[in-house]
Protein backbone atom coordinates (compact mmCIF):
# COMPACT_ATOMS: atom_id res chain seq x y z
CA UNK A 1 -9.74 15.31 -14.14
CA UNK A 2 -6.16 14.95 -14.06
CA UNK A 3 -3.50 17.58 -12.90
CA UNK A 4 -0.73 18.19 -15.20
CA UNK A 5 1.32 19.34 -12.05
CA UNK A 6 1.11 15.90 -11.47
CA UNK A 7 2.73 14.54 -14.39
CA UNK A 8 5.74 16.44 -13.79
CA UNK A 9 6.56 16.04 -10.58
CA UNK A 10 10.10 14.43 -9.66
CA UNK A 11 8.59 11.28 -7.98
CA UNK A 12 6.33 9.37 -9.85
CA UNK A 13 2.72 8.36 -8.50
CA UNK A 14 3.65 10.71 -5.65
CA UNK A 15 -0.09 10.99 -4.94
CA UNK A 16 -0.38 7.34 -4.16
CA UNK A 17 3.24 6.63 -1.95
CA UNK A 18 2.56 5.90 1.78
CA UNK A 19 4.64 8.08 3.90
CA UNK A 20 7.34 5.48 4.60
CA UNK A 21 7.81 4.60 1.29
CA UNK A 22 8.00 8.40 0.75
CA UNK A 23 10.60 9.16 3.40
CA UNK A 24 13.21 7.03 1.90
CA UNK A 25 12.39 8.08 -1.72
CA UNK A 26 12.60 11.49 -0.69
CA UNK A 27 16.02 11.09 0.60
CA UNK A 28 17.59 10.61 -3.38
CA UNK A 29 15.74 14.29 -4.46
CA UNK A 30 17.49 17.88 -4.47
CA UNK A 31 16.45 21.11 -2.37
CA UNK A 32 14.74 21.92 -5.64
CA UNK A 33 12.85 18.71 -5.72
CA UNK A 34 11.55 18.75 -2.37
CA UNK A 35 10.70 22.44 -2.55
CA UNK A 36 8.47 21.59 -5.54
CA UNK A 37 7.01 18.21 -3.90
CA UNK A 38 6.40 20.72 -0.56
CA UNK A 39 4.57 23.40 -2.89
CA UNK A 40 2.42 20.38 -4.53
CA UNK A 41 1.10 19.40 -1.75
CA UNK A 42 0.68 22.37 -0.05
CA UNK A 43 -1.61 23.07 -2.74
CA UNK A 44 -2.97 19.76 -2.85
CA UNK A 45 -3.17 17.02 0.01
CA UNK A 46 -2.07 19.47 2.38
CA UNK A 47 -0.86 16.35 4.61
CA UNK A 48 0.43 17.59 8.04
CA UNK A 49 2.44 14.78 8.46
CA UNK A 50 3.58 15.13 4.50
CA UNK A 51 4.31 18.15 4.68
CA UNK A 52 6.59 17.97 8.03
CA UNK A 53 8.37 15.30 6.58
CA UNK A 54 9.04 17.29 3.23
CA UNK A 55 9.99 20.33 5.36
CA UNK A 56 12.41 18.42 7.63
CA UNK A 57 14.11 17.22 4.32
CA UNK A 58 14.39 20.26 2.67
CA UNK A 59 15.81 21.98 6.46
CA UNK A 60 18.58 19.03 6.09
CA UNK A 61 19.58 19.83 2.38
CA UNK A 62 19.78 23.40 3.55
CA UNK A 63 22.25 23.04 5.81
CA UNK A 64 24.35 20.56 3.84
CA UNK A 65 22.98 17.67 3.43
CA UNK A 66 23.48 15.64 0.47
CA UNK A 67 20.82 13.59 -1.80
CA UNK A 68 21.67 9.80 -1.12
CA UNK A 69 22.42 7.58 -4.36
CA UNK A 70 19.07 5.93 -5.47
CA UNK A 71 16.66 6.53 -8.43
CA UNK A 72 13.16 7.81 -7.46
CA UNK A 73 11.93 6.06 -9.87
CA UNK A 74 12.56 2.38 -8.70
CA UNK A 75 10.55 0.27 -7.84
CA UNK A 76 8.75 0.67 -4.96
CA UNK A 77 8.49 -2.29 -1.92
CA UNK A 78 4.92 -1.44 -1.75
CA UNK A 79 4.35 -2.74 -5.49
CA UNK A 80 6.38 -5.26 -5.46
CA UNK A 81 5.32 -8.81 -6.29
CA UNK A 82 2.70 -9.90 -4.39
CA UNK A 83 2.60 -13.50 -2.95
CA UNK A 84 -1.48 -14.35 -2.85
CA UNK A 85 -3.12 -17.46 -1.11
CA UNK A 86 -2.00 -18.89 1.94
CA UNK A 87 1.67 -20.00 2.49
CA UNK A 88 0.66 -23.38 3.86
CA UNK A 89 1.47 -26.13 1.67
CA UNK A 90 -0.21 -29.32 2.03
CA UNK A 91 3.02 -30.64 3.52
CA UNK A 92 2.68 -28.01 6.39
CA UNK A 93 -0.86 -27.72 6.71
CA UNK A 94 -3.00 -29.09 9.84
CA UNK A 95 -4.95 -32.09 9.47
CA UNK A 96 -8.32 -31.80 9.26
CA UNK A 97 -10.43 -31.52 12.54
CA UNK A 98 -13.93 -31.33 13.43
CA UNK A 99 -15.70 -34.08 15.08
CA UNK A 100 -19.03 -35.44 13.61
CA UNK A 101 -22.19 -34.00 14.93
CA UNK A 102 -23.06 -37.72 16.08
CA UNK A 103 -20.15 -38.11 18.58
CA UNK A 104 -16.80 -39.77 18.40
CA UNK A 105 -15.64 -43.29 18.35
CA UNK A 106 -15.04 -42.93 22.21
CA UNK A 107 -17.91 -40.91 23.25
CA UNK A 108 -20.99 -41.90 21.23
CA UNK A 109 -23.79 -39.05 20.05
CA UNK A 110 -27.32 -39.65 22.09
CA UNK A 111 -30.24 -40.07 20.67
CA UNK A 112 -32.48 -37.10 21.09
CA UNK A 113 -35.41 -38.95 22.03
CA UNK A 114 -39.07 -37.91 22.07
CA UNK A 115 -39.83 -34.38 22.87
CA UNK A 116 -43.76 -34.38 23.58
């Protein structure tokens, strides 16, 4: 079952950002913010590396640091369009290799002969 916590926390899909994609999000939030992401997943995920990172944050804003422009709600790099198949065209591609199992033109395949 869902939270509701979770609905109303200041980044969305908080739950499923990977810490690097966190750390730069985090950056836009106020003390406020980061003291309610800390107390979520305190309660929660309980992440030690998470949880430094929120800490660290919320130690800079407390001595005067200011949130950085940015919406937290943009779109993440980590869902961004993602580019499927490989990015080989048939104008860059590799020809084709694999020899026949009977041998090339210069080196001819042997019979296997009798085996009684």
């Amino acid at each position: 079952m869902a939270d509701p916590a979770r609905n109303t926390l200041p980044l969305p899909d908080y739950d499923h950002l990977p810490i690097g994609g966190l750390e730069s999000r985090v950056r836009s939030l106020s003390s406020g913010e980061v003291e309610e992401l800390l107390a979520y997943e305190r309660s929660h995920g309980d992440r030690l590396p998470v949880t430094s990172l929120l800490a660290a944050r919320l130690g800079q804003l407390e001595a005067g640091a200011e949130p950085t422009s940015g919406h937290p709600g943009a779109l993440r790099p980590e869902s961004g369009a993602h580019r499927s198949g490989s990015p080989a065209s048939p104008a860059t591609a590799a020809q084709p290799f694999s020899p026949p199992p009977h041998g090339t033109p210069d080196q001819r395949g042997r019979p296997k002969g009798d085996r009684a």
